[in-house]
PDB file of N, CA and C in Angstrom:
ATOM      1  N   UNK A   1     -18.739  24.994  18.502  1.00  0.00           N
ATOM      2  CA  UNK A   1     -17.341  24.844  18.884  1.00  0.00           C
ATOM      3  C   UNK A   1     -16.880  23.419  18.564  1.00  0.00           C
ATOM      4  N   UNK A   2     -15.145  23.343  17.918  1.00  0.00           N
ATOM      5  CA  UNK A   2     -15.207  21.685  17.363  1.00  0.00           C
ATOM      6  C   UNK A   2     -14.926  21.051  18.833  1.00  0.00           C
ATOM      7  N   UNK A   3     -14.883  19.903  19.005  1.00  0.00           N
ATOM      8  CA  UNK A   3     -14.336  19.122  19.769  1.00  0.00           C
ATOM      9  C   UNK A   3     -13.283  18.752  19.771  1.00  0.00           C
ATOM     10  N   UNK A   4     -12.663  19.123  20.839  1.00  0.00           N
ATOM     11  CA  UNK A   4     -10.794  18.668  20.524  1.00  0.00           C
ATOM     12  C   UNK A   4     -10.514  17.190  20.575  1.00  0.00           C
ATOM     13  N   UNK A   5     -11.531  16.388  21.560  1.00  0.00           N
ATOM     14  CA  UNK A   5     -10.901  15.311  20.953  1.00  0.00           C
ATOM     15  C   UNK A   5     -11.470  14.169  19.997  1.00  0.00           C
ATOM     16  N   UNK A   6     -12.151  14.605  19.193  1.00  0.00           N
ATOM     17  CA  UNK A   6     -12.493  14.600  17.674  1.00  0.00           C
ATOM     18  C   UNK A   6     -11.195  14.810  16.317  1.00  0.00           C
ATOM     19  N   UNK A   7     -10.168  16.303  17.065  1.00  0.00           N
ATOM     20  CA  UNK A   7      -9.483  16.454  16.282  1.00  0.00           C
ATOM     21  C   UNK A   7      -7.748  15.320  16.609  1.00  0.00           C
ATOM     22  N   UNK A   8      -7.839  14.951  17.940  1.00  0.00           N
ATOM     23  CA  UNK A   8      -6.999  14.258  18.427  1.00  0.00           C
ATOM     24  C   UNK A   8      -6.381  12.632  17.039  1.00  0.00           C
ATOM     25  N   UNK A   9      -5.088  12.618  16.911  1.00  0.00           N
ATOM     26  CA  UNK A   9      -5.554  11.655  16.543  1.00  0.00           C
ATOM     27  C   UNK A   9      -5.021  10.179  17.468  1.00  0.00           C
ATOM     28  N   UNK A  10      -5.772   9.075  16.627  1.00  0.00           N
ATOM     29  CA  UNK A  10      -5.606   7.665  17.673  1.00  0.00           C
ATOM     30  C   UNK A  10      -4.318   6.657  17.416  1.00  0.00           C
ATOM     31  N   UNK A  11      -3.437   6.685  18.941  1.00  0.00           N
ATOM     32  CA  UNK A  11      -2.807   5.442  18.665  1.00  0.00           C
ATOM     33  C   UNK A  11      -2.646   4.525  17.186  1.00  0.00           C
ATOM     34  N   UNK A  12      -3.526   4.518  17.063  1.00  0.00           N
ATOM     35  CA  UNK A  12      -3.572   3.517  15.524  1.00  0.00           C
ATOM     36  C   UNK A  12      -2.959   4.850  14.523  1.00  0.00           C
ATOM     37  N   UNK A  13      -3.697   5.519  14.389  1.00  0.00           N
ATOM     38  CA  UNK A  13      -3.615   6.187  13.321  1.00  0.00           C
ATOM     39  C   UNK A  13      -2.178   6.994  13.894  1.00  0.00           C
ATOM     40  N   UNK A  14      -1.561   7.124  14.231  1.00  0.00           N
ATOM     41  CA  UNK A  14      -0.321   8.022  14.588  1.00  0.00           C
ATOM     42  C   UNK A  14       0.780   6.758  13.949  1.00  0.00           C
ATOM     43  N   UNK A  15       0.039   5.750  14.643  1.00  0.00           N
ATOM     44  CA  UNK A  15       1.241   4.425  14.385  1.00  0.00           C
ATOM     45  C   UNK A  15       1.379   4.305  12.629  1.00  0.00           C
ATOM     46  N   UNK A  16       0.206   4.177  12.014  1.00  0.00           N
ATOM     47  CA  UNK A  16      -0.326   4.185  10.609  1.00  0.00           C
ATOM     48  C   UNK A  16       0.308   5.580   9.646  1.00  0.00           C
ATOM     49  N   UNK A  17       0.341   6.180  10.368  1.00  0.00           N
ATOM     50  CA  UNK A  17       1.057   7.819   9.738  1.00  0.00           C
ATOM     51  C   UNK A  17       2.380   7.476   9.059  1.00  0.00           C
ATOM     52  N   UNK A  18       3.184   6.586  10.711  1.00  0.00           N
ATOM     53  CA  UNK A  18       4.482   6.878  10.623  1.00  0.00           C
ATOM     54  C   UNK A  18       4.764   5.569   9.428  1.00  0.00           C
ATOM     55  N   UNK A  19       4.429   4.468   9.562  1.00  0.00           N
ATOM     56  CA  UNK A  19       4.368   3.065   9.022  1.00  0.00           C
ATOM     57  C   UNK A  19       4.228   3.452   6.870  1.00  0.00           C
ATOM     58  N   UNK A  20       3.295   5.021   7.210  1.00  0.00           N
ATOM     59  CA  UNK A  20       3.040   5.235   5.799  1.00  0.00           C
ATOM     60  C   UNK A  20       4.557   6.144   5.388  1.00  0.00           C
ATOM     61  N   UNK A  21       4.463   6.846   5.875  1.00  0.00           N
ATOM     62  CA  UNK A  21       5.902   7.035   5.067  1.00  0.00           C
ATOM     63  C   UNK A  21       6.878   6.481   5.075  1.00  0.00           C
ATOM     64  N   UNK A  22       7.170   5.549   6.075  1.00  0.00           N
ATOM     65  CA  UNK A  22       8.771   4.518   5.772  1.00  0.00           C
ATOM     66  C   UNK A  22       8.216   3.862   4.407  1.00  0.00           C
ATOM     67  N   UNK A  23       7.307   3.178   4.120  1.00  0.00           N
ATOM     68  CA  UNK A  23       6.639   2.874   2.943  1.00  0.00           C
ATOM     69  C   UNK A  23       6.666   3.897   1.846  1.00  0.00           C
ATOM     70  N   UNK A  24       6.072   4.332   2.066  1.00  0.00           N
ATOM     71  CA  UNK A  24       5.933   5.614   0.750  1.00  0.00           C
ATOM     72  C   UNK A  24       7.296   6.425   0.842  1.00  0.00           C
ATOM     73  N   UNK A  25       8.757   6.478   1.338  1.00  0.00           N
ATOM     74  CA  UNK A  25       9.703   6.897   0.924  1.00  0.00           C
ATOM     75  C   UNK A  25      10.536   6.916  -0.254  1.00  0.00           C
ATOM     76  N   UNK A  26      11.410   7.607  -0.793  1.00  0.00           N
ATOM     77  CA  UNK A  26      11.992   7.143  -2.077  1.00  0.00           C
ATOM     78  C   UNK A  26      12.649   5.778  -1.938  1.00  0.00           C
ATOM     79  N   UNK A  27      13.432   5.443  -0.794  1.00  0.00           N
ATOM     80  CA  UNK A  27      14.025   4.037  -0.775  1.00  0.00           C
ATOM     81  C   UNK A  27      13.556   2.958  -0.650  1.00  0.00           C
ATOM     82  N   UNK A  28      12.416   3.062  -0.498  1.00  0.00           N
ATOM     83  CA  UNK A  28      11.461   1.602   0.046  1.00  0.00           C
ATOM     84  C   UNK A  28      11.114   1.451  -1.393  1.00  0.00           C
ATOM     85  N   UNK A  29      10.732   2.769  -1.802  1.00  0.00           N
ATOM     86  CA  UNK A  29       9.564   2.741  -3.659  1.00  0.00           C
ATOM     87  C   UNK A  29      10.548   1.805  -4.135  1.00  0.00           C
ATOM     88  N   UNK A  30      12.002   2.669  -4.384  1.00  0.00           N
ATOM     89  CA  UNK A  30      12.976   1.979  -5.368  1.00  0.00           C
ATOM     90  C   UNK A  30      12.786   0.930  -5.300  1.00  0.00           C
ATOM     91  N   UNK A  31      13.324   0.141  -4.285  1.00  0.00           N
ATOM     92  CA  UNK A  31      13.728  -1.171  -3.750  1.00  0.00           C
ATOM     93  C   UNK A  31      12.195  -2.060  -3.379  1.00  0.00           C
ATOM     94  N   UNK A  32      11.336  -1.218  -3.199  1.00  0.00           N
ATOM     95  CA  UNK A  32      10.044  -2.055  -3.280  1.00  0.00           C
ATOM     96  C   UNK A  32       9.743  -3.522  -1.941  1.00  0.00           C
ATOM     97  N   UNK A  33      10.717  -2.235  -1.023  1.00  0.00           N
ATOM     98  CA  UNK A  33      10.623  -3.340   0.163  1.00  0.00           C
ATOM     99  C   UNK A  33      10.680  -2.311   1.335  1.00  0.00           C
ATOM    100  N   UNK A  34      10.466  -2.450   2.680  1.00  0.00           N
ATOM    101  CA  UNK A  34      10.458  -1.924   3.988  1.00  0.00           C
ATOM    102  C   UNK A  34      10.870  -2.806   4.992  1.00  0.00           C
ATOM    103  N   UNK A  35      11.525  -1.918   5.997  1.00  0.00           N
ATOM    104  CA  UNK A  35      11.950  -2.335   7.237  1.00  0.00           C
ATOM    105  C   UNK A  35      11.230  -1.872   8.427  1.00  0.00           C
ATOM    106  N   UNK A  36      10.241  -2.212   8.757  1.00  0.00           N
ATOM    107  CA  UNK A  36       9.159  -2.118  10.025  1.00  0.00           C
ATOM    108  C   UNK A  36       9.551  -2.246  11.147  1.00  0.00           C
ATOM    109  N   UNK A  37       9.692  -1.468  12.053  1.00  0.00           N
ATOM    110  CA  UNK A  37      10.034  -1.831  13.927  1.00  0.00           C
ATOM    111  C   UNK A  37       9.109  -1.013  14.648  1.00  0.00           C
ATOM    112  N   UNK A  38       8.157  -2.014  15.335  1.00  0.00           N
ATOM    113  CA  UNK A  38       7.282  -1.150  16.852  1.00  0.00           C
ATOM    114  C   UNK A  38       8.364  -0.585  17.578  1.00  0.00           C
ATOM    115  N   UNK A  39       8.247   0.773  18.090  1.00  0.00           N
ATOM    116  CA  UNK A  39       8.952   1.216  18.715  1.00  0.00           C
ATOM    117  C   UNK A  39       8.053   1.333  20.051  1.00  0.00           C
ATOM    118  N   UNK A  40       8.714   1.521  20.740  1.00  0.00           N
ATOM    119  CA  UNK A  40       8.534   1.045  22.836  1.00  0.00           C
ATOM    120  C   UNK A  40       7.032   1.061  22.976  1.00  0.00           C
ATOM    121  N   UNK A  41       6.766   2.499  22.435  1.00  0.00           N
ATOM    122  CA  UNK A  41       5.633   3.227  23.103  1.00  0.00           C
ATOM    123  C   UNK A  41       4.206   3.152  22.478  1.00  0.00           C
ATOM    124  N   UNK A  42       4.551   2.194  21.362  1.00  0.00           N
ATOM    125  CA  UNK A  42       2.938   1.895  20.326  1.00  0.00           C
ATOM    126  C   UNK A  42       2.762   0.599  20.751  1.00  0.00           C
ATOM    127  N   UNK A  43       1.500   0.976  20.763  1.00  0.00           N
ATOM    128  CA  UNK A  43       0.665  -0.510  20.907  1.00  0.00           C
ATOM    129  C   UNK A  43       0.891  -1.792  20.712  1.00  0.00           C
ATOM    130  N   UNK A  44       1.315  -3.117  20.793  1.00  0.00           N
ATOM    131  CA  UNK A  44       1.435  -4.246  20.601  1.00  0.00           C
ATOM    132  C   UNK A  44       0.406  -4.621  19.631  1.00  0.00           C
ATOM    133  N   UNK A  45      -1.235  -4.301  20.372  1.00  0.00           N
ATOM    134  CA  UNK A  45      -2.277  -4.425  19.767  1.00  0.00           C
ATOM    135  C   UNK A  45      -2.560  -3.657  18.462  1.00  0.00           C
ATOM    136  N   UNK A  46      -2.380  -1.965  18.478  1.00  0.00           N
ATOM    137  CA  UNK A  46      -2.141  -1.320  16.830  1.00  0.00           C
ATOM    138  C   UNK A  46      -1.158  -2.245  16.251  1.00  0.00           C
ATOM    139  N   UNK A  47       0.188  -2.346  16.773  1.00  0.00           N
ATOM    140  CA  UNK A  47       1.335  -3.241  15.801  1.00  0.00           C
ATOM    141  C   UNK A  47       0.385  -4.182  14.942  1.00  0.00           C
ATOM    142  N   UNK A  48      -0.376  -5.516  15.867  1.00  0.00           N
ATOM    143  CA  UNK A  48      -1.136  -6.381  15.107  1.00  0.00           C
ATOM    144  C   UNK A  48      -1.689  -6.080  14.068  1.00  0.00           C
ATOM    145  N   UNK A  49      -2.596  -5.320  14.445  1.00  0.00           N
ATOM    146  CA  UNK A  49      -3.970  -4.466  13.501  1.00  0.00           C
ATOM    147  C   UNK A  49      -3.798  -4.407  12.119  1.00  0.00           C
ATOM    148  N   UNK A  50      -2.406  -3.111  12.174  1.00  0.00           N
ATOM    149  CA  UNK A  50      -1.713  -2.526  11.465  1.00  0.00           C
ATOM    150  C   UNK A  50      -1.134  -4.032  10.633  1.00  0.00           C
ATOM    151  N   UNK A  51      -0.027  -4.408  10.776  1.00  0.00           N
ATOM    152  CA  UNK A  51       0.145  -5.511  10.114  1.00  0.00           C
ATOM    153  C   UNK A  51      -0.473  -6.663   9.250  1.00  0.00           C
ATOM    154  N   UNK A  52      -2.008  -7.132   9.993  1.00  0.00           N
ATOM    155  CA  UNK A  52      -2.936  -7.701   9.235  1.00  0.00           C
ATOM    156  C   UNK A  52      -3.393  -6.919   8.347  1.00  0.00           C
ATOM    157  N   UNK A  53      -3.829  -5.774   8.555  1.00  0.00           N
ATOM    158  CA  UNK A  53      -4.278  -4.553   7.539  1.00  0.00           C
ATOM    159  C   UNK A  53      -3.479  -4.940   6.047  1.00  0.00           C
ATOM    160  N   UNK A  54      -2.285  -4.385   6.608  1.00  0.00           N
ATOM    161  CA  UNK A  54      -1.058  -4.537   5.324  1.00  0.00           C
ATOM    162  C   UNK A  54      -0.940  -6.403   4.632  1.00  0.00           C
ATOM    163  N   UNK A  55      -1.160  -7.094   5.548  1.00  0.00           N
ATOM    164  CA  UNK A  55      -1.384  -8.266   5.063  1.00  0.00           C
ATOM    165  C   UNK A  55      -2.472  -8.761   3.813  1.00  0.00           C
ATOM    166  N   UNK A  56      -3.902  -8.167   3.969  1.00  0.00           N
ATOM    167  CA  UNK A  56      -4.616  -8.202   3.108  1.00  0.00           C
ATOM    168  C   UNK A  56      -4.359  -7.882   1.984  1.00  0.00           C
ATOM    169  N   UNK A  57      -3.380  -7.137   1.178  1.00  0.00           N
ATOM    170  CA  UNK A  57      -2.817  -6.213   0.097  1.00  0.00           C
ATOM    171  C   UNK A  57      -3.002  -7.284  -0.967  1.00  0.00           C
ATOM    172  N   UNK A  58      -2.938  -7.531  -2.168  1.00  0.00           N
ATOM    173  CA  UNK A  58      -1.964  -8.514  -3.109  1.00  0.00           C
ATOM    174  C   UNK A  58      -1.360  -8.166  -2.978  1.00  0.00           C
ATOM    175  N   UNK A  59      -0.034  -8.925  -3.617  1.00  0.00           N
ATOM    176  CA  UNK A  59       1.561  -8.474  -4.407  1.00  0.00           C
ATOM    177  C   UNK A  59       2.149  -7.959  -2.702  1.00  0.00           C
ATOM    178  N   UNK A  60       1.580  -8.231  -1.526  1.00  0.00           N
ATOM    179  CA  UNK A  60       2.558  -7.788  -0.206  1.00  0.00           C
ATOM    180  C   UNK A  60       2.937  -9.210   0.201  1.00  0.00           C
ATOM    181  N   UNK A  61       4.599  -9.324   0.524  1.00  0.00           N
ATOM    182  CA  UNK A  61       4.704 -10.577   1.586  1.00  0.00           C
ATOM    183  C   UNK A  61       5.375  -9.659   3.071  1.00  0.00           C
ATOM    184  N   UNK A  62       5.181 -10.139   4.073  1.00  0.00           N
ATOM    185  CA  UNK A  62       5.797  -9.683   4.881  1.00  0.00           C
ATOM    186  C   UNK A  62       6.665 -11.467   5.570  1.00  0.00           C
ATOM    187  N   UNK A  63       8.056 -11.151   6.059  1.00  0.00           N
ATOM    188  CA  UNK A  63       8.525 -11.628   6.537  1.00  0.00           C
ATOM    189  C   UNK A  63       8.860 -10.679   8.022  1.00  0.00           C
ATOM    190  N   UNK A  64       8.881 -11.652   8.907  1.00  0.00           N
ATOM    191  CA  UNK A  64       8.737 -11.579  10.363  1.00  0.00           C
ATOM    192  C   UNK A  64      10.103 -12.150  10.681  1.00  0.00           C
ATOM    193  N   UNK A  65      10.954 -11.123  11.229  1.00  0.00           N
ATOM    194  CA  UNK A  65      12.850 -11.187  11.357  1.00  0.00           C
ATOM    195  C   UNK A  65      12.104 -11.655  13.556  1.00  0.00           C
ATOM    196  N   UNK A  66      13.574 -12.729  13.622  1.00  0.00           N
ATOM    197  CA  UNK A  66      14.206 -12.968  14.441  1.00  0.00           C
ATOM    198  C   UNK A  66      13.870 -11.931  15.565  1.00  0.00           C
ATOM    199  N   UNK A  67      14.498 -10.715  15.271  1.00  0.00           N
ATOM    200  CA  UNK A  67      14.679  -9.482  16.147  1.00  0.00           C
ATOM    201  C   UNK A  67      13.662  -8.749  16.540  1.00  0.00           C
ATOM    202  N   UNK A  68      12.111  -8.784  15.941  1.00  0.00           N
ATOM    203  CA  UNK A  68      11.073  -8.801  16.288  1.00  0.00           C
ATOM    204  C   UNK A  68      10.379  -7.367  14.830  1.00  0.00           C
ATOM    205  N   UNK A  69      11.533  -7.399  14.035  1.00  0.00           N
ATOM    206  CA  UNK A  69      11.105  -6.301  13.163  1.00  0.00           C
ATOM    207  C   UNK A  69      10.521  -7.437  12.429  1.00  0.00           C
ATOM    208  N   UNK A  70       9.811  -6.654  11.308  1.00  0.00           N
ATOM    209  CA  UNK A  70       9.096  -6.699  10.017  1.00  0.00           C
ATOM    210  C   UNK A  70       9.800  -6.491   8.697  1.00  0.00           C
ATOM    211  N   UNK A  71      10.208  -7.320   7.782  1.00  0.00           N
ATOM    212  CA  UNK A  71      10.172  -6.758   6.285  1.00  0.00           C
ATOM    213  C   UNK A  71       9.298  -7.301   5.709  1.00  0.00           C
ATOM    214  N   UNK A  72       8.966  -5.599   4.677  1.00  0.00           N
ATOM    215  CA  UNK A  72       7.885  -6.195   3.846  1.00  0.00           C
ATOM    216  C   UNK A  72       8.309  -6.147   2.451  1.00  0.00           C
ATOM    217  N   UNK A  73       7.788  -7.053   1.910  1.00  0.00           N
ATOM    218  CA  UNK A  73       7.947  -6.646  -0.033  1.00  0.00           C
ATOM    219  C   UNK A  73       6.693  -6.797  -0.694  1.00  0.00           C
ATOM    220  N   UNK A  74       6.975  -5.539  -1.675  1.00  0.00           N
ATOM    221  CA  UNK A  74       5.785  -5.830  -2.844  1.00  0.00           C
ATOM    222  C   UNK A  74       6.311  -5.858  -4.083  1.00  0.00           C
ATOM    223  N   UNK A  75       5.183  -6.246  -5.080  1.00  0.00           N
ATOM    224  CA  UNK A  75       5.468  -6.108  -6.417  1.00  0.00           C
ATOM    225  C   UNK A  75       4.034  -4.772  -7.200  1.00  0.00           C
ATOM    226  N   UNK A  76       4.854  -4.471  -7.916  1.00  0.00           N
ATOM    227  CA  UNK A  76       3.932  -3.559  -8.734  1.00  0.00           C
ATOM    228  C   UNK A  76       3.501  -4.054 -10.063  1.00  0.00           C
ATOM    229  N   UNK A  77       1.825  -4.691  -9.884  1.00  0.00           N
ATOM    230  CA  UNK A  77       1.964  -5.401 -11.183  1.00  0.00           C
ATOM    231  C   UNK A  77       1.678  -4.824 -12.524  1.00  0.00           C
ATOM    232  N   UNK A  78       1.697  -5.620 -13.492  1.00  0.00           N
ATOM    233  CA  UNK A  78       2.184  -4.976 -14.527  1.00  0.00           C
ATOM    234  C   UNK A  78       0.524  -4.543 -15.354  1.00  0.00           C
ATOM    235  N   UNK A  79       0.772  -3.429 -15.956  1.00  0.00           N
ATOM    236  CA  UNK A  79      -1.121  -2.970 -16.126  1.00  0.00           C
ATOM    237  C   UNK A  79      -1.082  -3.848 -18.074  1.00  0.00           C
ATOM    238  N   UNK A  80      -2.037  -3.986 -18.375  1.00  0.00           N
ATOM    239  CA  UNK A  80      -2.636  -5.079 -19.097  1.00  0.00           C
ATOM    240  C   UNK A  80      -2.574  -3.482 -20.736  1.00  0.00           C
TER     241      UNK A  80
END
């Protein structure tokens, strides 16, 4: 029998789900930038995680707004 909470998924990864498609949308691709906001009920601590994660990238800068959101930008570099 599986274990249900095996199939559960974690805080992080729910936060990481949603974080992937504002990213991976058609408007972010175009424009090659995102608008990030923790909303109430996620973690402070995933927020971090998550963010350093995305920090490690090349070609990512994130700027850190006033209002406590996130924009990020990348570049897509160019193949050789």
């Amino acid at each position: 029998m599986a274990n249900p909470a095996a199939s559960t998924p974690s805080s992080y990864e729910i936060l990481g789900t949603r974080i992937q498609k504002i990213i991976n949308g058609p408007t972010a691709q175009r424009s090659r930038t995102a608008l990030l906001i923790r909303l109430e009920h996620e973690s402070p601590d995933d927020w971090e995680t998550l963010l350093e994660e995305i920090a490690e990238n090349d070609n990512v800068t994130i700027a850190h707004r006033d209002d406590g959101a996130v924009q990020i930008f990348w570049t897509v570099p160019k193949e050789d």
